[in-house]
N, C-alpha and C. Protein backbone atom coordinates (compact mmCIF):
# COMPACT_ATOMS: atom_id res chain seq x y z
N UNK A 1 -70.29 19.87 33.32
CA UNK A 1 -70.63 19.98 34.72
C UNK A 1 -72.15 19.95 34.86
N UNK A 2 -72.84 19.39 35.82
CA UNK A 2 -74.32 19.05 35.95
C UNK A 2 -74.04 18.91 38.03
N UNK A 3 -75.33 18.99 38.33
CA UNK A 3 -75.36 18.22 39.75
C UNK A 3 -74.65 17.36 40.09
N UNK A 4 -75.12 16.51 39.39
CA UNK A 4 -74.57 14.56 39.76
C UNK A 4 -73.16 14.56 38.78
N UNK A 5 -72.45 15.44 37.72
CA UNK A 5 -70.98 14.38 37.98
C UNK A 5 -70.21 16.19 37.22
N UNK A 6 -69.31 15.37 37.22
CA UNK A 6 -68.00 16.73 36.64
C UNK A 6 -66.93 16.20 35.82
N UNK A 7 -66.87 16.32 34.82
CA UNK A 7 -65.97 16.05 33.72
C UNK A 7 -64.74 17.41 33.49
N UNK A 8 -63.56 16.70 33.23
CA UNK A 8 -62.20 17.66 33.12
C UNK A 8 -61.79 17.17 32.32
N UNK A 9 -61.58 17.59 31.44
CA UNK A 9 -60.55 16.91 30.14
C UNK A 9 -59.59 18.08 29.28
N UNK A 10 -57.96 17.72 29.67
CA UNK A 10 -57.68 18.86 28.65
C UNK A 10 -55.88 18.62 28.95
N UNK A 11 -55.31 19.46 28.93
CA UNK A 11 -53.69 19.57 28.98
C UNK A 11 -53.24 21.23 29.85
N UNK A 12 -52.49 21.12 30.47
CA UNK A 12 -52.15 22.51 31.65
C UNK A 12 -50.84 22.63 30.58
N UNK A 13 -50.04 23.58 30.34
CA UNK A 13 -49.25 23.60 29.47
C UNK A 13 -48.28 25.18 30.33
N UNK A 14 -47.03 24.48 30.89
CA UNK A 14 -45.88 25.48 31.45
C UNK A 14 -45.19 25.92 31.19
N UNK A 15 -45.26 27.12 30.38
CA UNK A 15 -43.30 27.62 30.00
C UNK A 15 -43.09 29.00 31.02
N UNK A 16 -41.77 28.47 31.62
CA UNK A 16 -40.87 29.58 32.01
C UNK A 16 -41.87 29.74 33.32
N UNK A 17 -42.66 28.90 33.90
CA UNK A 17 -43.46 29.46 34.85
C UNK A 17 -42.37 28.70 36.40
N UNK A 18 -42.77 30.08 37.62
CA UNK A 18 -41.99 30.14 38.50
C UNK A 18 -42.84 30.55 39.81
N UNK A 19 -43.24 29.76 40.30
CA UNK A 19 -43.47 29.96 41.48
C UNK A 19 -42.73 30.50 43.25
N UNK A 20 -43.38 31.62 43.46
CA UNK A 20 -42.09 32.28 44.82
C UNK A 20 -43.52 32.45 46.32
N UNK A 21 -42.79 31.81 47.28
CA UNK A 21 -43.87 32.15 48.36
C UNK A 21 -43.81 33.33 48.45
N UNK A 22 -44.43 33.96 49.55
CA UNK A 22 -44.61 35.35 49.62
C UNK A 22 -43.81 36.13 50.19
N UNK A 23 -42.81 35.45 51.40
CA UNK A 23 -41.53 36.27 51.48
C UNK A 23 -40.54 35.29 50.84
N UNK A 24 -40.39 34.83 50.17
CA UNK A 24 -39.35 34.19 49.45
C UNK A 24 -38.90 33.00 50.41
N UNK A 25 -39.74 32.51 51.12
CA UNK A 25 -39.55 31.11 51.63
C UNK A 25 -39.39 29.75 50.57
N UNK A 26 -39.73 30.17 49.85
CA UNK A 26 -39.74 28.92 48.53
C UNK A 26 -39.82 29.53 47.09
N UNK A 27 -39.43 28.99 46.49
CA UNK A 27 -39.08 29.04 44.87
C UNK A 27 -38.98 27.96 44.12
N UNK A 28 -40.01 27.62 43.31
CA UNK A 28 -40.06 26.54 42.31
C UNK A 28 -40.29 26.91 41.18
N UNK A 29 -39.27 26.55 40.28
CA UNK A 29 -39.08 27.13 38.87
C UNK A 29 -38.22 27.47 37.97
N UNK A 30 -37.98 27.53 36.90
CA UNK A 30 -39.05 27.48 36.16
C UNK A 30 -39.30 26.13 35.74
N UNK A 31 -40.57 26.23 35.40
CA UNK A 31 -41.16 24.99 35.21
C UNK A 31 -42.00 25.01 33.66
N UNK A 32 -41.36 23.52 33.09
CA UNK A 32 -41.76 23.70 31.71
C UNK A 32 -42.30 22.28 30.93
N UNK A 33 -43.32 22.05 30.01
CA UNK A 33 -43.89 20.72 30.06
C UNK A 33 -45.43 20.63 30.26
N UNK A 34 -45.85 20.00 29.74
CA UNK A 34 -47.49 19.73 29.94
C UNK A 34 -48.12 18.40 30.93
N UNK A 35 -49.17 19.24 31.78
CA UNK A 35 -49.50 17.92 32.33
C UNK A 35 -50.93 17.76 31.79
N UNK A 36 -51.16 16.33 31.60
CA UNK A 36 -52.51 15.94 31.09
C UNK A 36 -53.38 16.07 32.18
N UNK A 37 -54.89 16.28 31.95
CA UNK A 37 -55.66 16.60 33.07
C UNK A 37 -57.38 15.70 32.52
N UNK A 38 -57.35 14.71 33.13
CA UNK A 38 -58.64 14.12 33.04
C UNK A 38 -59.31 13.80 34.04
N UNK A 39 -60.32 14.25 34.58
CA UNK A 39 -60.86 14.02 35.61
C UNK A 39 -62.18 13.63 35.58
N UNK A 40 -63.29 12.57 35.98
CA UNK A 40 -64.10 12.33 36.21
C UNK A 40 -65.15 12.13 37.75
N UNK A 41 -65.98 13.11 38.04
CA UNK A 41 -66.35 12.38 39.39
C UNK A 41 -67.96 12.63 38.82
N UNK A 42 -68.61 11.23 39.43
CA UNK A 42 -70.34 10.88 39.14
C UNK A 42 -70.66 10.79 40.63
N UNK A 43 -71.56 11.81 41.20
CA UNK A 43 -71.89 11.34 42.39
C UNK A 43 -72.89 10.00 42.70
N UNK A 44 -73.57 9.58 41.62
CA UNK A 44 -74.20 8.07 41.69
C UNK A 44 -73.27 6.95 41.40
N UNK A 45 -72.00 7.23 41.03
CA UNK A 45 -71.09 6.09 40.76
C UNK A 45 -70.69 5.83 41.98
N UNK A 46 -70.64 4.25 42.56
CA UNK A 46 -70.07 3.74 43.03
C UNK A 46 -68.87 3.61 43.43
N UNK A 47 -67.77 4.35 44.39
CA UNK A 47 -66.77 4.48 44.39
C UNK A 47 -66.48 2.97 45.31
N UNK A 48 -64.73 2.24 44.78
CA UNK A 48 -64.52 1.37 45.51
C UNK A 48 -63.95 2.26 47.14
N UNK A 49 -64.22 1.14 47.72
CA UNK A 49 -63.75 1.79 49.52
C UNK A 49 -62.38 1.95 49.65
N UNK A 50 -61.83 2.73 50.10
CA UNK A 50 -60.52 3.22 50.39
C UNK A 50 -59.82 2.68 51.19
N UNK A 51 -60.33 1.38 52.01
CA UNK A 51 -59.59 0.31 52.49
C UNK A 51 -59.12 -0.84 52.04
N UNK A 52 -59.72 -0.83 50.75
CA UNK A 52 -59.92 -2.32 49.31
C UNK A 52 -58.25 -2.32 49.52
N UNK A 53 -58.08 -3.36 49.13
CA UNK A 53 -56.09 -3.60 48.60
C UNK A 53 -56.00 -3.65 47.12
N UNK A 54 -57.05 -2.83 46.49
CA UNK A 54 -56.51 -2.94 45.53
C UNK A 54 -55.40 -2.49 44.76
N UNK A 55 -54.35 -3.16 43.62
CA UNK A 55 -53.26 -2.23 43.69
C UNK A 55 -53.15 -1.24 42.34
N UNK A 56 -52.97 0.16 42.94
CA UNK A 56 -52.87 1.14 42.04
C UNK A 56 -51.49 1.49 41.74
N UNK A 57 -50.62 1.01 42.60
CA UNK A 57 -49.43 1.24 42.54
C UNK A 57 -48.48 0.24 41.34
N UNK A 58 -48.61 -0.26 40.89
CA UNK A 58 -48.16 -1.48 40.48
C UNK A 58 -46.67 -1.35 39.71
N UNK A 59 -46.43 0.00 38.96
CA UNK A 59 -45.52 0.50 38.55
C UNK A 59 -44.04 1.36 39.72
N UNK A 60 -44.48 0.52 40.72
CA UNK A 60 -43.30 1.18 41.62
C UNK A 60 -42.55 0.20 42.31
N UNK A 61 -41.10 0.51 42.12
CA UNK A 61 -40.52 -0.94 42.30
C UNK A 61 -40.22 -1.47 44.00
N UNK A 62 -39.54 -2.22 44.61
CA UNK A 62 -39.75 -2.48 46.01
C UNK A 62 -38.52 -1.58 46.56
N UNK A 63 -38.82 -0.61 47.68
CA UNK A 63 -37.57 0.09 47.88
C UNK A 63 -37.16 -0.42 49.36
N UNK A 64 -36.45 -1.37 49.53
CA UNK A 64 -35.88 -1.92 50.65
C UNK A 64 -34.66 -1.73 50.56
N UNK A 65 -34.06 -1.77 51.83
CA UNK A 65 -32.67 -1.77 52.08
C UNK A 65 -31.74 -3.10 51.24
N UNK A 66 -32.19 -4.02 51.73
CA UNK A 66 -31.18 -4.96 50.75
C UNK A 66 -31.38 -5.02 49.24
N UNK A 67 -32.67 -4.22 48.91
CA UNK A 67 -32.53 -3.86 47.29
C UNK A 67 -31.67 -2.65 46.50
N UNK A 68 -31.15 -1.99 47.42
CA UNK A 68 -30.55 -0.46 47.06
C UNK A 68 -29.89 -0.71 45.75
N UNK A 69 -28.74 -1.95 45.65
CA UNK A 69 -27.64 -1.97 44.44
C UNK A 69 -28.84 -2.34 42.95
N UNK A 70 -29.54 -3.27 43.23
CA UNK A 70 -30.75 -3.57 42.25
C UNK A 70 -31.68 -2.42 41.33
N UNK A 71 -31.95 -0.96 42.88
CA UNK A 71 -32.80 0.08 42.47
C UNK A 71 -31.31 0.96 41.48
N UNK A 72 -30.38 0.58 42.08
CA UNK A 72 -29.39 1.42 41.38
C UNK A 72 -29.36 1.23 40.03
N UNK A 73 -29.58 -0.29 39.35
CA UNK A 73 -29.11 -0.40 38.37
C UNK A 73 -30.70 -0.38 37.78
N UNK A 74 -32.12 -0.68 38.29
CA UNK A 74 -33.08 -0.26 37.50
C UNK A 74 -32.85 1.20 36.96
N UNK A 75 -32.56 2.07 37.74
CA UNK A 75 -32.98 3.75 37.39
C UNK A 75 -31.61 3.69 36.41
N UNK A 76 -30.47 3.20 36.32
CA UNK A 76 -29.12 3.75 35.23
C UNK A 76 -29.68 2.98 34.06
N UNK A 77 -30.64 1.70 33.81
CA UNK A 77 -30.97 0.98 32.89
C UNK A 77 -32.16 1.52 32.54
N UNK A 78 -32.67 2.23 32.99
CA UNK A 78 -34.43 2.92 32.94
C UNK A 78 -34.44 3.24 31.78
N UNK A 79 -35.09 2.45 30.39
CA UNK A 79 -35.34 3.74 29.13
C UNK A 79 -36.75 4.55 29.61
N UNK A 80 -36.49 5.56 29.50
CA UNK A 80 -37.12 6.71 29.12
C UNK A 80 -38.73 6.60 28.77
N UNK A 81 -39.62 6.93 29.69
CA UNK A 81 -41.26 6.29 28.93
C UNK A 81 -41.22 6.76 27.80
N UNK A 82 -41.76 6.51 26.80
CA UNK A 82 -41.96 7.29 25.65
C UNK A 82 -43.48 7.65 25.36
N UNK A 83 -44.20 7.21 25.99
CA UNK A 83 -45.48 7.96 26.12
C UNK A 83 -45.85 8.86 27.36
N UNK A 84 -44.66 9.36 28.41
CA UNK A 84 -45.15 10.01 29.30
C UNK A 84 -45.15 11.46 28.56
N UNK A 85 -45.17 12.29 29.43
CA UNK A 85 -45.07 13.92 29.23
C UNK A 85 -43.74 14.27 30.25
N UNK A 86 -42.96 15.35 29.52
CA UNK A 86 -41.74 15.42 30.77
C UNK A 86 -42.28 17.13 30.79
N UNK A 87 -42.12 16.57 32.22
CA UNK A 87 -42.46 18.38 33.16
C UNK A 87 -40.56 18.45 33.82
N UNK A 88 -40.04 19.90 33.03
CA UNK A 88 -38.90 20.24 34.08
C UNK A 88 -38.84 21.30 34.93
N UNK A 89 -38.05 21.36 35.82
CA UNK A 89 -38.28 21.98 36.74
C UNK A 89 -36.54 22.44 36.98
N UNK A 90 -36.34 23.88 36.82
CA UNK A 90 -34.87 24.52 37.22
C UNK A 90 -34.65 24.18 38.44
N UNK A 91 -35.14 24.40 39.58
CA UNK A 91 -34.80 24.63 41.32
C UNK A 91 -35.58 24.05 41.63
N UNK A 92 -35.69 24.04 42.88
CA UNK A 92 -36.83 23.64 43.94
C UNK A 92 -36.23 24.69 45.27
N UNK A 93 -36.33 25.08 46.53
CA UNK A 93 -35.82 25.76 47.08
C UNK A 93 -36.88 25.67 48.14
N UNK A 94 -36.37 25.72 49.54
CA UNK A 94 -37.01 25.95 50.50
C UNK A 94 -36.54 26.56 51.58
N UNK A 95 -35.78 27.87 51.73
CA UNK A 95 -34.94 28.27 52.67
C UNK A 95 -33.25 28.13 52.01
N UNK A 96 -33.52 26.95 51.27
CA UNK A 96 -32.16 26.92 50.68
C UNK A 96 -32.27 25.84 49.39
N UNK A 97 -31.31 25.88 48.47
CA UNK A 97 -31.55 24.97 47.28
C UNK A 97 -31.63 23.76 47.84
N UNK A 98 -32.59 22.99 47.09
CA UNK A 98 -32.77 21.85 47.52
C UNK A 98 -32.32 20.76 45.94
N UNK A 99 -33.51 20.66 45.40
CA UNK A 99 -32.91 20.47 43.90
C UNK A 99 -33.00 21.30 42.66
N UNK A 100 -32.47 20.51 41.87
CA UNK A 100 -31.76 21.69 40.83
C UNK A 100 -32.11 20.32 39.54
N UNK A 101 -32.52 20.96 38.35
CA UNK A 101 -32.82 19.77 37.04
C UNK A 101 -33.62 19.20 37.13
N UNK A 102 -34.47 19.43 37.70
CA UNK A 102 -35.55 18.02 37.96
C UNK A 102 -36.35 17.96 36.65
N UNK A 103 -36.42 15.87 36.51
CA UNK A 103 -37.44 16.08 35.05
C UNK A 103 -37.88 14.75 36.04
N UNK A 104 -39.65 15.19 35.28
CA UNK A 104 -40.64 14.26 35.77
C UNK A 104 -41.18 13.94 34.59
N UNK A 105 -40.99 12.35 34.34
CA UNK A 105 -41.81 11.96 33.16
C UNK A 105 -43.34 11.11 33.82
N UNK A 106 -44.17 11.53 33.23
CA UNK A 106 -45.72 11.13 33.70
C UNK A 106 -46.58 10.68 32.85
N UNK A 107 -47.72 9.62 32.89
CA UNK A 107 -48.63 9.57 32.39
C UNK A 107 -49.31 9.09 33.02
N UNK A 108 -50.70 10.04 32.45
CA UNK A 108 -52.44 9.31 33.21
C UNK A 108 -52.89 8.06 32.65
N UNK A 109 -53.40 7.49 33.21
CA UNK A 109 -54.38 6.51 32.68
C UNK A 109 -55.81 6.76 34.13
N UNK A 110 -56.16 7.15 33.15
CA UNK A 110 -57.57 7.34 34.16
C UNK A 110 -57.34 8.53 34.44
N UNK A 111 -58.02 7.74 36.37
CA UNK A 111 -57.53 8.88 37.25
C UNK A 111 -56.38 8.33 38.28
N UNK A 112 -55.45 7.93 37.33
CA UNK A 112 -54.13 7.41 37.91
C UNK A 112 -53.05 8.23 37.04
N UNK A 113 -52.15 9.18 38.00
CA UNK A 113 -50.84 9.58 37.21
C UNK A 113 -49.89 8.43 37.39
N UNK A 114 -49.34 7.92 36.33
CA UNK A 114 -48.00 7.18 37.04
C UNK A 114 -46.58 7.91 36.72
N UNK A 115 -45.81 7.81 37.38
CA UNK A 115 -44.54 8.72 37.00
C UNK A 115 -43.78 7.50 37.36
N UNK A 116 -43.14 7.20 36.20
CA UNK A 116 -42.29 5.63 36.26
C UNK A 116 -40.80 6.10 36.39
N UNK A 117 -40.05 7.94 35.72
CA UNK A 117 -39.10 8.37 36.50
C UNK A 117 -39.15 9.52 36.92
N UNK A 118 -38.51 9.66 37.85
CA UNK A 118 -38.19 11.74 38.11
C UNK A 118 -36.76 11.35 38.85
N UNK A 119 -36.31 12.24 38.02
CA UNK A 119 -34.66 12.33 38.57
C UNK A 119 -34.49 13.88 38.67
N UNK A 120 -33.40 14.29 39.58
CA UNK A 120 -32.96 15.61 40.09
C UNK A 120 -31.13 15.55 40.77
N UNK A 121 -30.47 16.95 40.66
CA UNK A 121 -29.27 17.17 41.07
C UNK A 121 -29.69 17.66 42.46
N UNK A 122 -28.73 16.57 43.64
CA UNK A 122 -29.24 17.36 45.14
C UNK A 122 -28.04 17.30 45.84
N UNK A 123 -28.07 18.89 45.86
CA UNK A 123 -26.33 18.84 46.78
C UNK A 123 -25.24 17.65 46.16
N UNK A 124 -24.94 18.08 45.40
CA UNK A 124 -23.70 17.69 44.46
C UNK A 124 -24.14 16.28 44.09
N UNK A 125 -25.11 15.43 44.57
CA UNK A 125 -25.50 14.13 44.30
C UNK A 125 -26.93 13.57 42.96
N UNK A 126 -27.00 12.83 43.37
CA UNK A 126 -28.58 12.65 42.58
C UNK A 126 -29.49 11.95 43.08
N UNK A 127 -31.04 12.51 43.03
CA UNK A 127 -32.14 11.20 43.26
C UNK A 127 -33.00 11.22 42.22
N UNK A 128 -33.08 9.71 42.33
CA UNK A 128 -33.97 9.30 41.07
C UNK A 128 -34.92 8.05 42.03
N UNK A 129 -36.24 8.55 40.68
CA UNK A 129 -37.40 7.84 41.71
C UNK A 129 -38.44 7.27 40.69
N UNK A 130 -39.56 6.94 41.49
CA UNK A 130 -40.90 6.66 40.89
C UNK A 130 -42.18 6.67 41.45
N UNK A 131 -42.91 7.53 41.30
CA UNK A 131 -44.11 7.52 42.25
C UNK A 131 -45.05 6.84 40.70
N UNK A 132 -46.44 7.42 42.01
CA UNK A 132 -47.64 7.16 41.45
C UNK A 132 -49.17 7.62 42.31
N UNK A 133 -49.92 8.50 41.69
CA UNK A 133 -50.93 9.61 42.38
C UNK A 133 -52.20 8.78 41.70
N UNK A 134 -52.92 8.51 42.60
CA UNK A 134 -54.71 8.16 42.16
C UNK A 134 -55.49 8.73 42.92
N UNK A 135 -56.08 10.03 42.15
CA UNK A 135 -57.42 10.64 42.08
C UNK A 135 -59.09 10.33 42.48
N UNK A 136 -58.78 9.02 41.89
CA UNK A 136 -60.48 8.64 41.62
C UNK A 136 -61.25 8.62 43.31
N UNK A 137 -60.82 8.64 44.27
CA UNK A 137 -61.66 8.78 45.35
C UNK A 137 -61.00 10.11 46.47
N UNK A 138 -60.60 11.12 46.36
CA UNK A 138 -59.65 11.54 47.22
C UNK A 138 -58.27 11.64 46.49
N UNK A 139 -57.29 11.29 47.63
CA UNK A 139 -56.07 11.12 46.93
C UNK A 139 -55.35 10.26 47.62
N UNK A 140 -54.59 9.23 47.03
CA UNK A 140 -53.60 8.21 47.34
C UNK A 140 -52.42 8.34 47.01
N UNK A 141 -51.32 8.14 47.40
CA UNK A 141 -50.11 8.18 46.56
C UNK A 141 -49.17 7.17 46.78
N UNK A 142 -48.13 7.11 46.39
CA UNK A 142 -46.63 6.64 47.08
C UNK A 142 -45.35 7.09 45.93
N UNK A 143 -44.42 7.18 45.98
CA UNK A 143 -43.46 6.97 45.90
C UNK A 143 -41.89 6.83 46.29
N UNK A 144 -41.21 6.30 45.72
CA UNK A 144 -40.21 6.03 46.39
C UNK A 144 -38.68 6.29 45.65
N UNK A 145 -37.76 6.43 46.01
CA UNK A 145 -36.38 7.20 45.76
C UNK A 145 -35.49 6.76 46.39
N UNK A 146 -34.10 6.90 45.23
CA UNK A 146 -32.59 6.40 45.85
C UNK A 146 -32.35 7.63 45.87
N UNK A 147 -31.42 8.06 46.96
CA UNK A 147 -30.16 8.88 46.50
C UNK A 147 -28.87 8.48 46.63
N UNK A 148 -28.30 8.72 45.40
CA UNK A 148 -26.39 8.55 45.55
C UNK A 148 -25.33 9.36 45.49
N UNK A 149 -24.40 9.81 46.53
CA UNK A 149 -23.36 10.51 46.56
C UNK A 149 -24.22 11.65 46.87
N UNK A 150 -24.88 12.34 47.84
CA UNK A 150 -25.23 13.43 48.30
C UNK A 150 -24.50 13.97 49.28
N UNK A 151 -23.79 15.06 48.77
CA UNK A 151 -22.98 16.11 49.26
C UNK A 151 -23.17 16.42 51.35
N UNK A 152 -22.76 15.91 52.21
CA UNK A 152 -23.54 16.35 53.28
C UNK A 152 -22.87 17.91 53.56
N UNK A 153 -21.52 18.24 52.88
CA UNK A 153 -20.93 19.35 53.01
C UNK A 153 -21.87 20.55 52.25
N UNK A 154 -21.81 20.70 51.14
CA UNK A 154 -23.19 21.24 50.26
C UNK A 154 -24.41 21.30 50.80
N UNK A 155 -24.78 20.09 51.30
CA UNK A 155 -25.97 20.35 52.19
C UNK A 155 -26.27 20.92 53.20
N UNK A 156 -25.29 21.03 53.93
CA UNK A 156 -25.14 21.53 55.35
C UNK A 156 -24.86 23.13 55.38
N UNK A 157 -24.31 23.59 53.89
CA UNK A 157 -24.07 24.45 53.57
C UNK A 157 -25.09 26.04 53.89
N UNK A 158 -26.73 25.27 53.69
CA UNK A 158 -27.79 26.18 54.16
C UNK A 158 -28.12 26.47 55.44
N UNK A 159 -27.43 25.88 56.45
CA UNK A 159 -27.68 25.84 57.56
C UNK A 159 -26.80 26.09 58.55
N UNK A 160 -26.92 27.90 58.59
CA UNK A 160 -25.69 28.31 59.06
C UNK A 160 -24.84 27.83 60.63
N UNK A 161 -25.48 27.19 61.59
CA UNK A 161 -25.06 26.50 62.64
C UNK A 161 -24.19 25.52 62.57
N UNK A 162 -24.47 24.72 61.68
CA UNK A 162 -23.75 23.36 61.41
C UNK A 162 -22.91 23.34 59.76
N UNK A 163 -22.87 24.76 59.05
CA UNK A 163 -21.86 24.87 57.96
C UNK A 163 -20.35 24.66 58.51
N UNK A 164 -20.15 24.09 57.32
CA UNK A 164 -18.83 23.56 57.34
C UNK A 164 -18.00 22.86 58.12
N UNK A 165 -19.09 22.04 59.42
CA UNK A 165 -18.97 20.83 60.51
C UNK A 165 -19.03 19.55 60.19
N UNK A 166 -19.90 19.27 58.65
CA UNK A 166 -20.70 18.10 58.57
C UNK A 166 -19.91 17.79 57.08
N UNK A 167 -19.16 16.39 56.96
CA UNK A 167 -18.52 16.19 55.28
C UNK A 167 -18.75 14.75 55.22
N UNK A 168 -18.64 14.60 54.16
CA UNK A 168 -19.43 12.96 53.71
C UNK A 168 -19.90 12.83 53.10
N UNK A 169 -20.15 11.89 52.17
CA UNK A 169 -21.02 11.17 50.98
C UNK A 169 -21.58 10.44 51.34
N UNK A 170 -23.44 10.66 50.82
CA UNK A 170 -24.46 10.00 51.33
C UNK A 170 -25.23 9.28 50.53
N UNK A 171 -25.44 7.67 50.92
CA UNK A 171 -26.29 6.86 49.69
C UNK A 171 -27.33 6.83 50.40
N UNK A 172 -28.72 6.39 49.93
CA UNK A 172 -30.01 6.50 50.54
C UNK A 172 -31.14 5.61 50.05
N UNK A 173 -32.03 4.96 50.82
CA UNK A 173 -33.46 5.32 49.74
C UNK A 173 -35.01 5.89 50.98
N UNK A 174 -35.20 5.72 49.86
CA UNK A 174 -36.96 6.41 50.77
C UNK A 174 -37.71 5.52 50.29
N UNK A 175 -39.39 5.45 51.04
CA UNK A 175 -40.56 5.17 50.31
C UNK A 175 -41.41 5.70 51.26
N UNK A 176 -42.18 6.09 50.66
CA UNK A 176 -43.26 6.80 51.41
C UNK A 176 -44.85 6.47 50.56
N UNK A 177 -45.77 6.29 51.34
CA UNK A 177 -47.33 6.08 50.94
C UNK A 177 -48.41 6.88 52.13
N UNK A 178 -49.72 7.02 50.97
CA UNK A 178 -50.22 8.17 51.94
C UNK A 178 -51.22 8.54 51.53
N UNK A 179 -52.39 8.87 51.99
CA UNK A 179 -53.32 9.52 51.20
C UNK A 179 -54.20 11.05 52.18
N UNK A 180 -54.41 11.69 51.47
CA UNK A 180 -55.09 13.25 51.85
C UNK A 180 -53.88 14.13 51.66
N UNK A 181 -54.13 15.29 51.77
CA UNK A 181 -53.34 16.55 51.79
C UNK A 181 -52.76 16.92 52.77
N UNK A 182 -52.91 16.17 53.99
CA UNK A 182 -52.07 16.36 55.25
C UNK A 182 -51.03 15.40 55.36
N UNK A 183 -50.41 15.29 56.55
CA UNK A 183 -49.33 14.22 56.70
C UNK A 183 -49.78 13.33 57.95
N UNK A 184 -51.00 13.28 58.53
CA UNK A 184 -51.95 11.95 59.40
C UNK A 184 -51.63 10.88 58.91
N UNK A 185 -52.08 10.64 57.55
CA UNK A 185 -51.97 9.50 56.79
C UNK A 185 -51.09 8.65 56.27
N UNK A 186 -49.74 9.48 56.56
CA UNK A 186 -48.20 9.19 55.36
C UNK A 186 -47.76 8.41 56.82
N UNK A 187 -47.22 7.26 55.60
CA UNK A 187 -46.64 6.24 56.02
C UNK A 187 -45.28 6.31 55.09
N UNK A 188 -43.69 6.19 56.09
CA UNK A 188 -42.70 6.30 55.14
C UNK A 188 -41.39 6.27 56.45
């Protein structure tokens, strides 16, 4: 660390760790797995402009509607990165379970995470996905997700007004892109 730049280099390393809001609005955890941590910022370096097209995303596949059966069979054919890091995660919870198993396989290059899978159990179903986070000016992101066979009975289950009104099996996808810590920016 100096004035002009800031160097991070190292590994965050999780066992058994569990995060709870403060009245128990949320619960994430436990969470287990290392994430790599490299960070560089030079305040005399030249950052490219945040309007450039350049693409950081390049590892995320097209999530359109007439591609759904295609994304289906990338993620069941997906081997496994073998150079990422897998972070798991027991729950997720926000008022009510949301997912359950989640494994995120990741790797940096740079100041680019790419996460080529993360799959999770949601309400009796599954989503499986692929983002991708770049650092180097701010923050950018996107990723995008199928879900198949999601429980709407299970789901509906947290929400005591509409329990046990709502039954059905739900296929899906998402994509979402975005950059800052707010939601101004998200496009999805």
């Amino acid at each position: 660390y100096s004035e002009e730049t800031l160097n991070i280099s190292g590994r965050l390393k999780a066992h058994e760790l569990t995060i709870n809001g403060e009245n128990g609005e949320f619960i994430v955890g436990p969470v287990n797995g290392v994430l790599p941590i490299k960070y560089r910022l030079n305040k005399r370096m030249t950052l490219p402009n945040k309007n450039s097209k350049m693409n950081i995303f390049s590892e995320v596949p097209v999530f359109e509607k007439d591609n759904f059966s295609n994304l289906k069979n990338f993620y069941k054919n997906h081997e496994i990165c073998k150079n990422c890091n897998r972070i798991t995660i027991g729950n997720i919870s926000y008022g009510m379970p949301l997912l359950k198993n989640v494994n995120i396989f990741l790797k940096q290059d740079n100041d680019i995470y790419n996460i080529p899978l993360f799959d999770a159990d949601i309400s009796g179903g599954s989503l499986k996905g692929t983002a991708s986070l770049n650092i180097s000016n701010g923050i950018d992101y996107t990723a995008g997700f199928i879900i198949e066979r999601l429980s709407l009975k299970e789901f509906c289950e947290g929400f005591e007004p509409i329990r046990g009104y709502i039954s059905g099996l739900v296929d899906g996808l998402a994509f979402i892109k975005g950059s800052g810590a707010g939601i101004n920016n998200l496009i999805g």
